[in-house]
Protein backbone atom coordinates (compact mmCIF):
# COMPACT_ATOMS: atom_id res chain seq x y z
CA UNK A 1 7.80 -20.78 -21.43
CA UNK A 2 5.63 -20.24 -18.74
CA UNK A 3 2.61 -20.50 -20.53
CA UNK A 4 3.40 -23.68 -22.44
CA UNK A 5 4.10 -25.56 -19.23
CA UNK A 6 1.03 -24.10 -17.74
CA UNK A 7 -1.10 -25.29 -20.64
CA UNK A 8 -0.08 -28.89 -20.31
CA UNK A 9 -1.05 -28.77 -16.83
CA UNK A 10 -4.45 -27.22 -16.84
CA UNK A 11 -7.82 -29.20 -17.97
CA UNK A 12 -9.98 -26.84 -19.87
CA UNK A 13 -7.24 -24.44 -21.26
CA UNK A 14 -7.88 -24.29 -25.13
CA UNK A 15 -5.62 -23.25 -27.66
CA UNK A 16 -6.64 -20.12 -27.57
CA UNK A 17 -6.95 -19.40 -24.17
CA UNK A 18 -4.30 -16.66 -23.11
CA UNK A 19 -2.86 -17.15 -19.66
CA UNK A 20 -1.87 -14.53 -17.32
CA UNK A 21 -0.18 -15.64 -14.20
CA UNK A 22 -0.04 -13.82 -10.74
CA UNK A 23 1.34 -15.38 -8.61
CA UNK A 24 -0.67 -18.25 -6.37
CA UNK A 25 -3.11 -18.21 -9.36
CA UNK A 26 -3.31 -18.04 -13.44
CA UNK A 27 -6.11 -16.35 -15.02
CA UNK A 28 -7.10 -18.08 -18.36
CA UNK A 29 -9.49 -15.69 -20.94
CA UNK A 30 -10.98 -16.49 -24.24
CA UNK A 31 -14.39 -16.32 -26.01
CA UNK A 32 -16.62 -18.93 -26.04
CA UNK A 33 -19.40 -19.65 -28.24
CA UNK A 34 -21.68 -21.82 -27.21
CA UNK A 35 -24.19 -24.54 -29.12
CA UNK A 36 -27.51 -22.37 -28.08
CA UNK A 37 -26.11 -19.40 -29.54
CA UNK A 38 -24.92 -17.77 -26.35
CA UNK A 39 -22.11 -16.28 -26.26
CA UNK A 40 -18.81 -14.37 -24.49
CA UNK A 41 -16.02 -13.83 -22.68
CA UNK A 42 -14.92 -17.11 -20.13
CA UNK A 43 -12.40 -16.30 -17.66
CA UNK A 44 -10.79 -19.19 -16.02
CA UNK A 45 -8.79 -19.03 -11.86
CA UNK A 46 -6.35 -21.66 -12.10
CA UNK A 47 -4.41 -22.78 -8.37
CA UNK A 48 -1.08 -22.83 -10.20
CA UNK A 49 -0.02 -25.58 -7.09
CA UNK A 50 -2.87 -27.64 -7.18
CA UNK A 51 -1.92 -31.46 -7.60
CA UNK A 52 -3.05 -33.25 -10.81
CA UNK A 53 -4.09 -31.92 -13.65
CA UNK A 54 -7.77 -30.12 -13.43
CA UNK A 55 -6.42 -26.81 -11.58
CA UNK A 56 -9.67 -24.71 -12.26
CA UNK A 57 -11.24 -22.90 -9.03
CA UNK A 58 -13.10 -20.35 -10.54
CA UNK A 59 -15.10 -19.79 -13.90
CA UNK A 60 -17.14 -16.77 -15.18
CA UNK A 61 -19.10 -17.28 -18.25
CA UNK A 62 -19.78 -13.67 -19.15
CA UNK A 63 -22.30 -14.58 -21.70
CA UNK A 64 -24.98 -12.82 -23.19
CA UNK A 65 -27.76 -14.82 -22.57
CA UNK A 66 -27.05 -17.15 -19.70
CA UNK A 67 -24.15 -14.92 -17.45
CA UNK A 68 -23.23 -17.24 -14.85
CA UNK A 69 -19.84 -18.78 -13.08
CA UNK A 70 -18.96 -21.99 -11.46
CA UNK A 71 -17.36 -22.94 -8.09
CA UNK A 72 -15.33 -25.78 -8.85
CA UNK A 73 -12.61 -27.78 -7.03
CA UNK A 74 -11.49 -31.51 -8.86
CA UNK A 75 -10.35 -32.65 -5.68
CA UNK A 76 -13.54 -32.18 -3.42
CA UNK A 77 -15.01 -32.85 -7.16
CA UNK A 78 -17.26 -29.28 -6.75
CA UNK A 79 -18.96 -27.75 -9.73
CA UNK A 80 -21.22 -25.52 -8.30
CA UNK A 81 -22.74 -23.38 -11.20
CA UNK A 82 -24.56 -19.79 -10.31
CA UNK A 83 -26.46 -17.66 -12.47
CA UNK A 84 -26.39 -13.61 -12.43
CA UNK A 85 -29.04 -11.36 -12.24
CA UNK A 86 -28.15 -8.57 -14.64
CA UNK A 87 -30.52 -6.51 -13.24
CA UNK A 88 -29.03 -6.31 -10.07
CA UNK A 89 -25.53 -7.47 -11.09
CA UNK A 90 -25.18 -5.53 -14.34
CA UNK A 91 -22.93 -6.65 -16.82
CA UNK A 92 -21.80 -9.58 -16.55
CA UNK A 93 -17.83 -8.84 -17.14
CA UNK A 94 -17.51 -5.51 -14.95
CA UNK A 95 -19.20 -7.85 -12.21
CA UNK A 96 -16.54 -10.58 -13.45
CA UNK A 97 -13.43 -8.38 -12.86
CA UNK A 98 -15.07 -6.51 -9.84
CA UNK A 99 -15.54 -9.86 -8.45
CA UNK A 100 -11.74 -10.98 -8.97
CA UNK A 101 -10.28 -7.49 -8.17
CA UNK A 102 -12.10 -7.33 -4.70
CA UNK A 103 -13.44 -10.78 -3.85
CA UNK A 104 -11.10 -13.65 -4.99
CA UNK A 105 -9.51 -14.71 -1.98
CA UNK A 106 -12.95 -15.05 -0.26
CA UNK A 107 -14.13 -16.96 -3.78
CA UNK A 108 -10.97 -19.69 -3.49
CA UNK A 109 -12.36 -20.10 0.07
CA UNK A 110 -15.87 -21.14 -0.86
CA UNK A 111 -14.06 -23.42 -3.65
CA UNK A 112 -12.40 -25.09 -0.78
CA UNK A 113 -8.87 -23.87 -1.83
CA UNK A 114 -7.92 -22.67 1.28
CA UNK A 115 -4.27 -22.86 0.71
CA UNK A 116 -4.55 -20.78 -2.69
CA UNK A 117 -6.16 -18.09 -1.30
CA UNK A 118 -3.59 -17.55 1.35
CA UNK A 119 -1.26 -17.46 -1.10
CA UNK A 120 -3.00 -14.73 -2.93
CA UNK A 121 -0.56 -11.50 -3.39
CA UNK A 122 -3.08 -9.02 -4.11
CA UNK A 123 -0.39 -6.97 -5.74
CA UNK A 124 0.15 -9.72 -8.05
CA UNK A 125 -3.79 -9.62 -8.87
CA UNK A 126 -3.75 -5.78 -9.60
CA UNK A 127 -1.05 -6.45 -11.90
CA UNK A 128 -2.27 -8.55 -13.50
CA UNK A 129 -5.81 -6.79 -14.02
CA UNK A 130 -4.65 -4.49 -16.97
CA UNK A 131 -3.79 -7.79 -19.44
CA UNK A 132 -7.41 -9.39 -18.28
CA UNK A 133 -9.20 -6.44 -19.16
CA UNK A 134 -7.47 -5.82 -22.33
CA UNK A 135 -7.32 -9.93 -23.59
CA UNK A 136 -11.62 -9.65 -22.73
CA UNK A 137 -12.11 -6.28 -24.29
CA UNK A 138 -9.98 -7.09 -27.46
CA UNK A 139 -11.91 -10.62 -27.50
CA UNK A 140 -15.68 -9.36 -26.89
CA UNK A 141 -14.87 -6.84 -29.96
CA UNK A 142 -13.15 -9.58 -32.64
CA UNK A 143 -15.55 -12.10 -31.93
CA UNK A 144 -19.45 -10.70 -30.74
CA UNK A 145 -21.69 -10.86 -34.08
């Protein structure tokens, strides 16, 4: 039920986008493939309270070619898009989940969602790591060519 509602409610979930809620936030993972060939794992934040109907804060694009993530905010209409260095970084997805595991609330601040990341349970985060790691791992392994 949860998910349904929360799929209605959320520009740029896809169909098969699985959502994993913790608490103040929603954490939205598929695989994307994308027109120049690139290619991986997209994890969306979602503010679960946000008014209207774009709730996306946060975006990694773990891809192959062109890693990067986005800042993003409807409201203060942000889309700030920043690329890795995988040479410093590494890979792209342990950065991803290293990044959300240690660094969210600080991320939701730069995003201007103040009022998410207050409401950040971390507790609800950690629980909710297991099912993101899992959904990305069983994803990069059904759909990398």
């Amino acid at each position: 039920m949860m998910q349904e509602s929360m799929e209605t409610r959320m520009t740029g979930t896809k169909s098969d986008e699985e959502l994993i809620p913790a608490g103040a936030v929603s954490f939205g993972v598929l695989y994307r493939h994308q027109p120049n060939g690139d290619q991986g794992v997209c994890i969306h934040v979602f503010g679960n309270d946000l008014p209207g109907h774009d709730k996306e804060l946060l975006r990694f694009d773990c891809f192959q070619k062109e890693p990067h993530y986005h800042y993003r905010n409807a409201a203060i209409k942000k889309n700030e898009r920043i690329f890795l260095d995988c040479t410093a970084e590494g890979l792209p997805l342990t950065w991803t989940l290293d990044k959300i595991k240690n660094r969210l609330p600080l991320m939701l601040l730069r995003c201007g969602a103040e009022d998410v990341a207050r409401k950040v349970d971390q507790r609800e985060v950690d629980a909710a790591m297991p099912k993101i790691i899992a959904w990305a791992e069983n994803l990069t392994a059904t759909h990398r060519k």
